[in-house]
N, C-alpha and C. Protein backbone atom coordinates (compact mmCIF):
# COMPACT_ATOMS: atom_id res chain seq x y z
N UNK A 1 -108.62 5.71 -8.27
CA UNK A 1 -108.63 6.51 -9.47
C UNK A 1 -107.33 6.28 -10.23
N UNK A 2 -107.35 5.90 -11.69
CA UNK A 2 -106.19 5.55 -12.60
C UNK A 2 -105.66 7.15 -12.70
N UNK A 3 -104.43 6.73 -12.93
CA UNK A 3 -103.44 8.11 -12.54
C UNK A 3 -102.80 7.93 -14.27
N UNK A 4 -103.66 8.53 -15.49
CA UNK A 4 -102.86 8.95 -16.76
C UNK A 4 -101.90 10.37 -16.73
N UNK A 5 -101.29 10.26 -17.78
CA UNK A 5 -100.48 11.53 -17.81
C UNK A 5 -101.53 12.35 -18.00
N UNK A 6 -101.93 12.67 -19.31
CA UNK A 6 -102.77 13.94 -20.10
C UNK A 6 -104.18 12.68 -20.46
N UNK A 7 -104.84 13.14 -19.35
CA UNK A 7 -106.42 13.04 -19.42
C UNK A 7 -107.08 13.76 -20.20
N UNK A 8 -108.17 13.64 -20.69
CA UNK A 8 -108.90 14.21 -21.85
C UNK A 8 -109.16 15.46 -21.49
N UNK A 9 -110.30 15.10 -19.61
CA UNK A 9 -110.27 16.61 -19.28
C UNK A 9 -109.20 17.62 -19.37
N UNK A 10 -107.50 16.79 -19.32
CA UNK A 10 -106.69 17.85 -18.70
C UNK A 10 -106.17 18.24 -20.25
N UNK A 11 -106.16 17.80 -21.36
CA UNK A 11 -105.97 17.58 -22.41
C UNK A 11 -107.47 19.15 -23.09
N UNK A 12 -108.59 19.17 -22.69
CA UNK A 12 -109.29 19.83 -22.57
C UNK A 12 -109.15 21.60 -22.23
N UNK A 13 -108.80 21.31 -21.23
CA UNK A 13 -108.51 22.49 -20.01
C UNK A 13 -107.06 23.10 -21.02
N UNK A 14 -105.83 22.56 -21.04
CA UNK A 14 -104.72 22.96 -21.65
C UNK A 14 -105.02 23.68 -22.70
N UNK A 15 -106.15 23.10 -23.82
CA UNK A 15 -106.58 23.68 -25.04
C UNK A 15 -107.01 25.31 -24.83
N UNK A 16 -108.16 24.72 -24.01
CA UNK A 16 -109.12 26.06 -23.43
C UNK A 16 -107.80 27.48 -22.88
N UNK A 17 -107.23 26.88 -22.35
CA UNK A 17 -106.37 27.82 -21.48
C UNK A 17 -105.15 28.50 -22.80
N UNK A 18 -104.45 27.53 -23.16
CA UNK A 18 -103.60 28.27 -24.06
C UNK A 18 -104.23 28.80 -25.50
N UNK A 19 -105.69 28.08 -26.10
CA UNK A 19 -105.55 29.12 -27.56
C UNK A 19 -105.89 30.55 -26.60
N UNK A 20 -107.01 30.87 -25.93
CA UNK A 20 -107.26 31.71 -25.56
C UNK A 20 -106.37 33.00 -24.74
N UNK A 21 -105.55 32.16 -23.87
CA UNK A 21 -104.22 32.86 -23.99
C UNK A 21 -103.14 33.37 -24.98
N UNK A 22 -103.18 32.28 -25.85
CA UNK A 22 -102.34 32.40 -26.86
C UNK A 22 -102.98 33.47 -28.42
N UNK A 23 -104.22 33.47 -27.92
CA UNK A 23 -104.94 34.68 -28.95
C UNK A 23 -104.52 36.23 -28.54
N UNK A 24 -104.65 35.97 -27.13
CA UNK A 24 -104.31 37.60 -26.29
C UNK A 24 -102.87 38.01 -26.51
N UNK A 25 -101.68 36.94 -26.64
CA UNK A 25 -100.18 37.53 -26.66
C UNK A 25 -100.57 37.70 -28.77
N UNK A 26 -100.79 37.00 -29.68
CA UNK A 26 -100.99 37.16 -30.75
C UNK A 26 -101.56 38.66 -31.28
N UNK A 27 -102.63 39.06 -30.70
CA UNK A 27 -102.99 40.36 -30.62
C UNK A 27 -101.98 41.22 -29.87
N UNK A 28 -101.04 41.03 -29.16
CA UNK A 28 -99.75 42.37 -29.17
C UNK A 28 -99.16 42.01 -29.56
N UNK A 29 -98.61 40.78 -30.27
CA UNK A 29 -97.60 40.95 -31.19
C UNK A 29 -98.23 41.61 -33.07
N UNK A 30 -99.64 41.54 -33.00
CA UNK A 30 -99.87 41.75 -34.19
C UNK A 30 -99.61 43.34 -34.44
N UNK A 31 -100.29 43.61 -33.56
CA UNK A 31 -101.54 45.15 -33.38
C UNK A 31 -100.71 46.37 -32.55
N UNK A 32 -99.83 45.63 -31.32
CA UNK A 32 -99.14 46.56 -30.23
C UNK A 32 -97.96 47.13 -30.69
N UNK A 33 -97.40 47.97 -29.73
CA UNK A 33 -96.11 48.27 -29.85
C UNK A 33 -94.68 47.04 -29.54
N UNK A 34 -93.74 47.06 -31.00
CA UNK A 34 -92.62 46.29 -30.93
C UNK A 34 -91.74 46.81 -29.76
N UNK A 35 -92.17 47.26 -28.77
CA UNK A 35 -91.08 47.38 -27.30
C UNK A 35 -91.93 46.76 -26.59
N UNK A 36 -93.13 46.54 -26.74
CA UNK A 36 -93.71 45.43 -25.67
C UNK A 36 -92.67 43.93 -25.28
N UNK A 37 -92.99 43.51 -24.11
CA UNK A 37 -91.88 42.58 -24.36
C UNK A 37 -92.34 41.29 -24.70
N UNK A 38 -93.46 40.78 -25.14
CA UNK A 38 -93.70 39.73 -25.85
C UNK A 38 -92.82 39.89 -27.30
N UNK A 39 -93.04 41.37 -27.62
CA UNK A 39 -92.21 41.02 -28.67
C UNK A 39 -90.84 41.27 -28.86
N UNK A 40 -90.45 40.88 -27.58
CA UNK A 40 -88.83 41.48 -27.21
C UNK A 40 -88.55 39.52 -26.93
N UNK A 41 -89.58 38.91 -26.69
CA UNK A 41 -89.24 37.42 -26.41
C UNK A 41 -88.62 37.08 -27.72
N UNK A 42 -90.24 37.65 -28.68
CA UNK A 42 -89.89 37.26 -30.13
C UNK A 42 -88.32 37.69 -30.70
N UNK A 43 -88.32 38.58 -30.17
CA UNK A 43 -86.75 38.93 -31.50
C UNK A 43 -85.62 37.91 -30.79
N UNK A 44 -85.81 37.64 -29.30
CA UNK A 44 -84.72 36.61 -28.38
C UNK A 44 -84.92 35.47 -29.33
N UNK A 45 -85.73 34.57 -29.51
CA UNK A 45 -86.17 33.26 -30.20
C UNK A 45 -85.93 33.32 -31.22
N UNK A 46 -85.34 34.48 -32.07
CA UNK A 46 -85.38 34.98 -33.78
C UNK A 46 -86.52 34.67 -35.03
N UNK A 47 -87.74 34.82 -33.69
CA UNK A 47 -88.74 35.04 -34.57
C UNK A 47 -89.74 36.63 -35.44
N UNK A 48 -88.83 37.38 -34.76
CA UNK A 48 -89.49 38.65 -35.40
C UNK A 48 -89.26 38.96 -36.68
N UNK A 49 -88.42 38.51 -37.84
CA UNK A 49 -88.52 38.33 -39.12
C UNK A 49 -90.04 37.79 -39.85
N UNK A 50 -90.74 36.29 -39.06
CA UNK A 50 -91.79 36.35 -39.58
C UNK A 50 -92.90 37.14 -39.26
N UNK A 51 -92.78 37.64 -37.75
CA UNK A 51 -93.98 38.36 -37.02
C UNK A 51 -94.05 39.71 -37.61
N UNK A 52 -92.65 40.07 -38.21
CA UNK A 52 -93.12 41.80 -38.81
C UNK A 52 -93.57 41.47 -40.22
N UNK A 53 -93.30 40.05 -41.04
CA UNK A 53 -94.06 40.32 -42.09
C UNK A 53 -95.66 39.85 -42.30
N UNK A 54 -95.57 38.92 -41.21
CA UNK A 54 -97.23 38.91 -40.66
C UNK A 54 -98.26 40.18 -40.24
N UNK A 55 -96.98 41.08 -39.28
CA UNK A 55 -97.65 42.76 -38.79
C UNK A 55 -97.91 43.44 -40.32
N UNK A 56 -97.37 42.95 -41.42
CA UNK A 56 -97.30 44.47 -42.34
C UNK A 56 -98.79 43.82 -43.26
N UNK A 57 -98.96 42.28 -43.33
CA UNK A 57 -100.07 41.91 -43.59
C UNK A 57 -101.23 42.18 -43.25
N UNK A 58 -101.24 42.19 -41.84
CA UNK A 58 -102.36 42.36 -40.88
C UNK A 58 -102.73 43.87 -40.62
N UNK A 59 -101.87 44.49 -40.68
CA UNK A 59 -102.22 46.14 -40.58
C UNK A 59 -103.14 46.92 -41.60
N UNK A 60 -102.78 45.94 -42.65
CA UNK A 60 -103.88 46.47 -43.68
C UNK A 60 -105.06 46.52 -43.24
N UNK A 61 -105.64 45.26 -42.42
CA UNK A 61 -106.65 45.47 -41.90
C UNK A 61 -107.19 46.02 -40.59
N UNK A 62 -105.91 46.53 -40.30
CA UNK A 62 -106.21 47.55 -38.95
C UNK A 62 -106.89 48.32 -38.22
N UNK A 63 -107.34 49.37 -39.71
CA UNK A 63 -108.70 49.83 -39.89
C UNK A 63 -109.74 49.51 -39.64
N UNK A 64 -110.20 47.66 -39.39
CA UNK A 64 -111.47 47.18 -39.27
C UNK A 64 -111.52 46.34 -37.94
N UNK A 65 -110.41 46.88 -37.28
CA UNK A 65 -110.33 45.70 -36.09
C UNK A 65 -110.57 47.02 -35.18
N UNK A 66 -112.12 47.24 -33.94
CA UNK A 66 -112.14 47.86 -33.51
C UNK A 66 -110.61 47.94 -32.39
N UNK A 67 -111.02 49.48 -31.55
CA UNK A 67 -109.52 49.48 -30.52
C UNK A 67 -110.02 48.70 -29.51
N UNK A 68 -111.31 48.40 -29.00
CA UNK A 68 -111.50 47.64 -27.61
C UNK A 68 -110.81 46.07 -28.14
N UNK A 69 -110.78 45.36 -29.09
CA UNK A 69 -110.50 44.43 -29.70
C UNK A 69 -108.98 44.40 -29.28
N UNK A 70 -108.31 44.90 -29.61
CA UNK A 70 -106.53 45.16 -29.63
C UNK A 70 -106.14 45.90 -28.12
N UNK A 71 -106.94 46.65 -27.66
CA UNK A 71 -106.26 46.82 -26.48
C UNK A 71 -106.84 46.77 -25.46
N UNK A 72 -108.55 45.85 -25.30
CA UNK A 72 -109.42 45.37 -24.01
C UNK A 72 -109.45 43.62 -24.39
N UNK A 73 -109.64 43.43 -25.37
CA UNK A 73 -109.51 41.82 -25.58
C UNK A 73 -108.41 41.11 -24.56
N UNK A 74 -107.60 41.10 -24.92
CA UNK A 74 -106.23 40.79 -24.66
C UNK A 74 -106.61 40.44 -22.70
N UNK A 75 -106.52 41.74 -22.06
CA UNK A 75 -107.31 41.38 -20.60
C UNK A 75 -108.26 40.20 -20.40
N UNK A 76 -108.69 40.54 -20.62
CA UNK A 76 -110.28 40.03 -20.94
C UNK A 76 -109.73 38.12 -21.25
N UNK A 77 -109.15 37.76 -22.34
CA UNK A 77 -108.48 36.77 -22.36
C UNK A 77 -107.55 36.14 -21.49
N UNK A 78 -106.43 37.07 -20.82
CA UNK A 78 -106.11 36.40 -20.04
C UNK A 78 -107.26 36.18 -18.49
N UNK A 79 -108.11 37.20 -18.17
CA UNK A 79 -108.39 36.69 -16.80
C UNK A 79 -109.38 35.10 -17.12
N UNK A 80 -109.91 34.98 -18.78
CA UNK A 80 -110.46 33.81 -18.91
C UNK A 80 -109.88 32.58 -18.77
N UNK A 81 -108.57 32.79 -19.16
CA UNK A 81 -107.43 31.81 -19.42
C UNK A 81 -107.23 31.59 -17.54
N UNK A 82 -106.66 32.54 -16.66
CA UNK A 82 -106.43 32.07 -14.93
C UNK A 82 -107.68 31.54 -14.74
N UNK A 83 -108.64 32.21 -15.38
CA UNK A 83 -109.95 31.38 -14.41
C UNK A 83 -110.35 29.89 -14.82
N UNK A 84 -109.93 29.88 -15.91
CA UNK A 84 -110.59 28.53 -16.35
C UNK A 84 -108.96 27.43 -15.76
N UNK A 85 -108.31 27.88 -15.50
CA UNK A 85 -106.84 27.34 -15.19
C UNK A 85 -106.73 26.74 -13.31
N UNK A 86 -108.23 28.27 -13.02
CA UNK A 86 -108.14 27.72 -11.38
C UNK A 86 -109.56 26.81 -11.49
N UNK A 87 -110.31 27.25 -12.47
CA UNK A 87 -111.69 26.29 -11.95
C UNK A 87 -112.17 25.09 -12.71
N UNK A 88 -111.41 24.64 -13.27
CA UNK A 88 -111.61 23.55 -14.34
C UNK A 88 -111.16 22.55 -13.79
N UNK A 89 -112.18 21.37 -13.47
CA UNK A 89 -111.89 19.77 -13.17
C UNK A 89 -111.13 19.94 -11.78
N UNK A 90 -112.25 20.95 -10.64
CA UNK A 90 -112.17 21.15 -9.43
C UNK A 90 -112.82 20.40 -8.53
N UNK A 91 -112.69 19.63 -7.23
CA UNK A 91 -113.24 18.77 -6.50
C UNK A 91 -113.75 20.22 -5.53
N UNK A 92 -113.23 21.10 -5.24
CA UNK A 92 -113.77 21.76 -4.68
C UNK A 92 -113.82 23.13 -5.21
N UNK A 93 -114.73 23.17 -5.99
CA UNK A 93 -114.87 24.26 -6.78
C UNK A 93 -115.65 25.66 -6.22
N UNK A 94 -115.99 25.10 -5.26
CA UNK A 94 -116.80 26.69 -4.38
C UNK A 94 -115.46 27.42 -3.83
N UNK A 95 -114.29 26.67 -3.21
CA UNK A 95 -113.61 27.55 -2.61
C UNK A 95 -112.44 27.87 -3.76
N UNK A 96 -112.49 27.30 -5.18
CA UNK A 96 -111.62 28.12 -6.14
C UNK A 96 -112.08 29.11 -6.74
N UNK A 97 -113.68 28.97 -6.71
CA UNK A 97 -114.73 30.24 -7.48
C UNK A 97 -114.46 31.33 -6.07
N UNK A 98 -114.27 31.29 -4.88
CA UNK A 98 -113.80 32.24 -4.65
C UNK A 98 -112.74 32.59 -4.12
N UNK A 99 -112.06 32.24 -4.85
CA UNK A 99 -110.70 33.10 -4.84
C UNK A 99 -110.24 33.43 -6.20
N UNK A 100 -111.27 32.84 -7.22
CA UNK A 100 -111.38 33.71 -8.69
C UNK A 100 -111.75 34.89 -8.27
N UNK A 101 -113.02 35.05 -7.75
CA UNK A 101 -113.69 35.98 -7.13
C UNK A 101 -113.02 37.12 -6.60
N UNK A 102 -112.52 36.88 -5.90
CA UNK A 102 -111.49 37.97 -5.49
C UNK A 102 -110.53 38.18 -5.98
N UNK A 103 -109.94 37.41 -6.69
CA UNK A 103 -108.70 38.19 -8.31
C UNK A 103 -109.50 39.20 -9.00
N UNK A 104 -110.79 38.54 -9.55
CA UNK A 104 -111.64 39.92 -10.34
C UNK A 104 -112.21 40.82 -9.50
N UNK A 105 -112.16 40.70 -8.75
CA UNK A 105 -112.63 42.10 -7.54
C UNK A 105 -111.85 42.78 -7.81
N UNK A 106 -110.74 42.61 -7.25
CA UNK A 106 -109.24 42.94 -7.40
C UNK A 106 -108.71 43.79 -8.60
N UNK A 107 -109.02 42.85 -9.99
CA UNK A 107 -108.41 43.54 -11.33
C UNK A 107 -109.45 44.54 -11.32
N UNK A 108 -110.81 44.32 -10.97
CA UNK A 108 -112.15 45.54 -11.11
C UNK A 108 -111.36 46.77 -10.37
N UNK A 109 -110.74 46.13 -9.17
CA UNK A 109 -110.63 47.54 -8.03
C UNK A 109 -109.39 48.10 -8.75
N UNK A 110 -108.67 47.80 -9.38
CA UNK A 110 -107.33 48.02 -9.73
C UNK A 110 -108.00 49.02 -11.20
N UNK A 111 -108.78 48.68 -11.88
CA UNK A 111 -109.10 49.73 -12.98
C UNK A 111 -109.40 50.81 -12.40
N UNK A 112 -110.61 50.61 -11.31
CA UNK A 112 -111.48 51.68 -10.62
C UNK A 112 -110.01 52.90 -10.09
N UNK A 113 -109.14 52.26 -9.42
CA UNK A 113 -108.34 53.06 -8.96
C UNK A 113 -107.39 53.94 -10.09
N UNK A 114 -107.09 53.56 -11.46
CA UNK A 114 -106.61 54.05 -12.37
C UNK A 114 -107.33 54.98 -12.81
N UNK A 115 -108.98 54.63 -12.94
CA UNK A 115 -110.07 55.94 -13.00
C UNK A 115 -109.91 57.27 -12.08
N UNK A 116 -109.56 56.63 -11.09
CA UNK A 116 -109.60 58.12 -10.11
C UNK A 116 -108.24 58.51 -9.86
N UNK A 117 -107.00 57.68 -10.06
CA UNK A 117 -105.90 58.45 -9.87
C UNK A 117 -104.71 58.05 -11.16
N UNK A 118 -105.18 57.41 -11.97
CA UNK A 118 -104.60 57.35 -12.97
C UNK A 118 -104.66 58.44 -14.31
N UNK A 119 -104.42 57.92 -14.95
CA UNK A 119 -104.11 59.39 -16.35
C UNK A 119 -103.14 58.45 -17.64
N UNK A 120 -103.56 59.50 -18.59
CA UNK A 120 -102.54 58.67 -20.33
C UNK A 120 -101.35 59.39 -19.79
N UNK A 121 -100.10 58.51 -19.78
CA UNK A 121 -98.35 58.61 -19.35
C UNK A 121 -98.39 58.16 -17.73
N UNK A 122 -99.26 58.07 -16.86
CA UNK A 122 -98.93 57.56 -15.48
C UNK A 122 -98.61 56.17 -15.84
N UNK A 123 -98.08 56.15 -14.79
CA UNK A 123 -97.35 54.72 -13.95
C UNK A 123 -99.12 53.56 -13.65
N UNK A 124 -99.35 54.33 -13.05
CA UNK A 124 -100.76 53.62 -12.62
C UNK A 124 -101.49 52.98 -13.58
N UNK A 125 -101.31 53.62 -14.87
CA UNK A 125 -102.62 53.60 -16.30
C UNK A 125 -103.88 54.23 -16.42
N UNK A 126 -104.23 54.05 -16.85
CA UNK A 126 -105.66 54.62 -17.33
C UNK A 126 -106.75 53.85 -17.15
N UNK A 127 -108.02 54.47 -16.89
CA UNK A 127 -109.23 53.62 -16.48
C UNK A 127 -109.81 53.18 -17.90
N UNK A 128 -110.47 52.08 -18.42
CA UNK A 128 -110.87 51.93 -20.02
C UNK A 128 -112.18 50.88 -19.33
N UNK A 129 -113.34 51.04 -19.53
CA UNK A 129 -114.72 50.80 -19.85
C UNK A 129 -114.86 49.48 -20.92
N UNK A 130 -114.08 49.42 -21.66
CA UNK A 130 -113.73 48.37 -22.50
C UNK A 130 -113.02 47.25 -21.79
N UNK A 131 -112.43 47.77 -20.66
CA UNK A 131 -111.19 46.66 -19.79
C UNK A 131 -111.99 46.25 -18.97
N UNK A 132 -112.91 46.86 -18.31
CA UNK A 132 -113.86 46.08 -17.23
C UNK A 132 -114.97 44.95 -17.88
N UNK A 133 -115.15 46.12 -19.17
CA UNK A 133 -116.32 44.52 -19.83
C UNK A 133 -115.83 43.42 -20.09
N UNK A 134 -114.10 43.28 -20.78
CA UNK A 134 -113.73 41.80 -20.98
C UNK A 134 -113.64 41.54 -20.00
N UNK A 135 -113.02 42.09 -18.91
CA UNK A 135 -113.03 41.43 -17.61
C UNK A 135 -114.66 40.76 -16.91
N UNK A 136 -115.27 41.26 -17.14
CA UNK A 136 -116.69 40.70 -16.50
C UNK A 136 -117.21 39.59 -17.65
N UNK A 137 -116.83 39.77 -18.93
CA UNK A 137 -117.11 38.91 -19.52
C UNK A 137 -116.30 37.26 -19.51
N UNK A 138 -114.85 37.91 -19.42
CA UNK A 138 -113.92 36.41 -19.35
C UNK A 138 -114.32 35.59 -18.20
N UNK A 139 -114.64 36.96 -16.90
CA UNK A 139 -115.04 36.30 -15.21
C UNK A 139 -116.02 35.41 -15.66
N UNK A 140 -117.50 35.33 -16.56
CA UNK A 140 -118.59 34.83 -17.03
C UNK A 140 -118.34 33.69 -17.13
N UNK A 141 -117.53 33.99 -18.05
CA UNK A 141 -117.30 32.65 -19.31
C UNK A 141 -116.23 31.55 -18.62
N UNK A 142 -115.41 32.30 -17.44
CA UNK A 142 -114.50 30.83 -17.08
C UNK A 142 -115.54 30.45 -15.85
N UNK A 143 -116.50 31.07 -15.39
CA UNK A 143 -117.04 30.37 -13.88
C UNK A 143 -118.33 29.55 -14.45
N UNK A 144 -118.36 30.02 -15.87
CA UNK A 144 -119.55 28.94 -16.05
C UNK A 144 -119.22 27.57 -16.49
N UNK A 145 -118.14 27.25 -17.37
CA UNK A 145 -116.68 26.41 -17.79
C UNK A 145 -116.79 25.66 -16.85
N UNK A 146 -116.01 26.18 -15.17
CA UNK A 146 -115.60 25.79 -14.46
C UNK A 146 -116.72 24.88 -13.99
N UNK A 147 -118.64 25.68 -13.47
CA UNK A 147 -119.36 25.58 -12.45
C UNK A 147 -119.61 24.31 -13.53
N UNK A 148 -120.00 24.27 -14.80
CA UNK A 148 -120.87 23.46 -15.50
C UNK A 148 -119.83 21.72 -15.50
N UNK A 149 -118.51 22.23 -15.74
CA UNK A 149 -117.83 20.96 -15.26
C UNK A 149 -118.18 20.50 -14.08
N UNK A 150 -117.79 20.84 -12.95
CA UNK A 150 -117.53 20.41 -11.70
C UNK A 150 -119.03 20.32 -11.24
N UNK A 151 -120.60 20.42 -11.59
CA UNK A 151 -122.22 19.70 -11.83
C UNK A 151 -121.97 18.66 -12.23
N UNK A 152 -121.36 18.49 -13.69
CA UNK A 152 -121.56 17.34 -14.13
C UNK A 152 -120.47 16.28 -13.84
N UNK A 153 -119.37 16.60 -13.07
CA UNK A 153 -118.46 15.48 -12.91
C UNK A 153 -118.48 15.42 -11.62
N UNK A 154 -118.57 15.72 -10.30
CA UNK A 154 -118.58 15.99 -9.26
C UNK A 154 -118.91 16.23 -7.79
N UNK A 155 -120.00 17.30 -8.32
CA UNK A 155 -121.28 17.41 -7.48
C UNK A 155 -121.86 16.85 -6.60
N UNK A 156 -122.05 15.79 -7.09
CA UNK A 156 -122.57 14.61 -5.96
C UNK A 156 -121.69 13.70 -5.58
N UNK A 157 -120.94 13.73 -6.19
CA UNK A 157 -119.70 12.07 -5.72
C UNK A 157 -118.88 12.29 -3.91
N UNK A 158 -119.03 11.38 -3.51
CA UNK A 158 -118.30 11.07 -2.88
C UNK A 158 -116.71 11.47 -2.82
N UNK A 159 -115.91 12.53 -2.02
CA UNK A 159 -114.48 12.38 -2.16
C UNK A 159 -113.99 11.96 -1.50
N UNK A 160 -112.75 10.82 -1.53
CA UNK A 160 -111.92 10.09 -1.01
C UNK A 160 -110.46 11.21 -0.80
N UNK A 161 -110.33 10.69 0.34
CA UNK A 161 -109.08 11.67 0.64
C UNK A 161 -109.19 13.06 0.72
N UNK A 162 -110.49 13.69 1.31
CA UNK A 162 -110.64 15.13 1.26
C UNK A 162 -109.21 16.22 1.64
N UNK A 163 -108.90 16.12 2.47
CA UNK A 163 -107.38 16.32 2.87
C UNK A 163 -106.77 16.74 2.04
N UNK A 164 -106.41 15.49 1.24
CA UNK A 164 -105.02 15.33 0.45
C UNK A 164 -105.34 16.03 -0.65
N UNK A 165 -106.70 16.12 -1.21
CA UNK A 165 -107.27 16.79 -2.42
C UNK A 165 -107.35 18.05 -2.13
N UNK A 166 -107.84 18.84 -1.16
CA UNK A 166 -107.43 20.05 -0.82
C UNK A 166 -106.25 20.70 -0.97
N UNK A 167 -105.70 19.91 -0.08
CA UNK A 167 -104.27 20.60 -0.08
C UNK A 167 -103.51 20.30 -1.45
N UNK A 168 -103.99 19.80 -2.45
CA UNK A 168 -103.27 19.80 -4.14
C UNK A 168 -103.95 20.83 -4.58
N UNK A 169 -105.32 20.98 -4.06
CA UNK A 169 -105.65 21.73 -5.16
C UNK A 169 -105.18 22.88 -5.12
N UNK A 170 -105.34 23.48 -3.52
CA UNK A 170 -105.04 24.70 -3.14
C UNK A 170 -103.36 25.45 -3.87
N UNK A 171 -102.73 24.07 -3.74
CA UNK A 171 -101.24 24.20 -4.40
C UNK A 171 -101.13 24.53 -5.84
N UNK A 172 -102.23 23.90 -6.72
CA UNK A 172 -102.13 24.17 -7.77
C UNK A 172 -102.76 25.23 -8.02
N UNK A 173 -103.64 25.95 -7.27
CA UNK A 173 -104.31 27.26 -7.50
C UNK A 173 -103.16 28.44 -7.34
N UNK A 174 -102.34 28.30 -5.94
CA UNK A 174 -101.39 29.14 -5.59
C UNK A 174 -100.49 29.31 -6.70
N UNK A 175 -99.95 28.19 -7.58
CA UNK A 175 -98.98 28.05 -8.75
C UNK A 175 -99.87 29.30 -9.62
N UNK A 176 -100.80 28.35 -9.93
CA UNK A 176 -101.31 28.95 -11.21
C UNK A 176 -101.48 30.54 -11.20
N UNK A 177 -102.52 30.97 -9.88
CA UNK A 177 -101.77 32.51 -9.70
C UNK A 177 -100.88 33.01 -9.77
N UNK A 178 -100.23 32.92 -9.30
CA UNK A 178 -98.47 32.93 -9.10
C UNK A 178 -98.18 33.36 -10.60
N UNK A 179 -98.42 32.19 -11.71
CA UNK A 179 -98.22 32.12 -12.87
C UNK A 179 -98.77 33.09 -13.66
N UNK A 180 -99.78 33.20 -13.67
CA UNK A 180 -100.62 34.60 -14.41
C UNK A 180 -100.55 35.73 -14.05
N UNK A 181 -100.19 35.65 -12.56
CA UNK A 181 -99.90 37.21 -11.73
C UNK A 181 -98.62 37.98 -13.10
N UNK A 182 -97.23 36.86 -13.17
CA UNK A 182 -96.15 36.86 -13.89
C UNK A 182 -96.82 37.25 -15.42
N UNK A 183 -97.69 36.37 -15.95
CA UNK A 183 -97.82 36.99 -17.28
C UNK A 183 -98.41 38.26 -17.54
N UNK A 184 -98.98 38.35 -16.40
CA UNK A 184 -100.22 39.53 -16.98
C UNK A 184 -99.44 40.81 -16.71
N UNK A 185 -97.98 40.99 -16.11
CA UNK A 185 -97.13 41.65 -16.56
C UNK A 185 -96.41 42.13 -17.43
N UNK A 186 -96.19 40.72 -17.80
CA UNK A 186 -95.49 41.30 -19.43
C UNK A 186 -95.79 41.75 -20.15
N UNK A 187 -97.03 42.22 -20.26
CA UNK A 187 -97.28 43.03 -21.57
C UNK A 187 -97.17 45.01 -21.19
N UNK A 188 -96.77 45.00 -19.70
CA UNK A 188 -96.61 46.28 -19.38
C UNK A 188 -95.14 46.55 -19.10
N UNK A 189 -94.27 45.73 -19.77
CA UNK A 189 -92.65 45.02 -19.34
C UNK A 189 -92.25 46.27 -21.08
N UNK A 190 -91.77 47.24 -21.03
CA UNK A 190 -91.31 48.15 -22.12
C UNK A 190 -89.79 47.90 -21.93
N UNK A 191 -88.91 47.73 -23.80
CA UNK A 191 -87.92 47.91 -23.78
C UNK A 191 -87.38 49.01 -23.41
């Protein structure tokens, strides 16, 4: 197998992963509170001069942007963005679909528990009905991404070096968690 830098698929996958990510931090810098710390990055980089005159643009239409939009989207985007990040242009894609699987169990069980012991001002958060649907929806939309790639490129082929392909992939799954575990913080990161 020829070893390019940025393959089409991976050239693909990058796209998929960052607008969609990059729509979810856009929506708190538009819509959220300026102590969030995405937009505490922004004022570090000395970009919050254009982002507040973009916010005073966009607020006009504030009014028409439902609230699940501005404050369930955003979720919902990133778990699409890890999933399509762990299951895209997978040789072994059954054992990354589940351990997607159990991240969204996980973020599911983690709302459920804010339902029953959370509250508006806890530490814990609040349970939102809106946060579970992007979540079941992003879960949708990256395992079908993922499943419909790895049918048509995969499926049947022969792998060389089962081993060695495992153990990358597994590495790059561990990263990539790792990685999103980190982002999907920051937006609960208050100045």
């Amino acid at each position: 197998m020829k070893k390019v830098f940025l393959e089409k698929r991976s050239l693909n996958k990058i796209a998929i992963v960052l607008s969609s990510f990059a729509l979810a931090v856009l929506i708190y810098l538009l819509f959220r509170s300026r102590k969030l710390f995405y937009y505490q990055f922004i004022e570090m980089i000395y970009l919050d001069p254009y982002i507040r005159a973009i916010r005073k643009v966009v607020w006009v239409y504030r009014k028409h942007i439902p609230n699940w939009v501005i404050y369930a989207l955003p979720d919902g985007l990133w778990l699409f963005s890890m999933g399509v990040s762990i299951l895209y242009n997978r040789y072994y894609y059954k054992r990354a679909q589940t351990i997607f699987t159990l991240i969204f169990i996980s973020i599911v069980g983690i709302e459920v528990f804010q339902g029953v012991y959370g509250g508006h001002g806890t530490f814990i958060g609040t349970f939102d009905l809106a946060d579970v649907i992007c979540y079941i929806i992003g879960y949708i939309l990256a395992s079908f991404i993922g499943y419909s790639y790895w049918k048509r490129n995969y499926k049947d082929k022969e792998i060389d070096k089962q081993e060695e392909i495992l153990k990358k992939e597994r590495r790059k799954i561990l990263i990539i968690v790792v990685v999103f575990t980190i982002l999907g913080f920051f937006p609960a990161l208050v100045n």
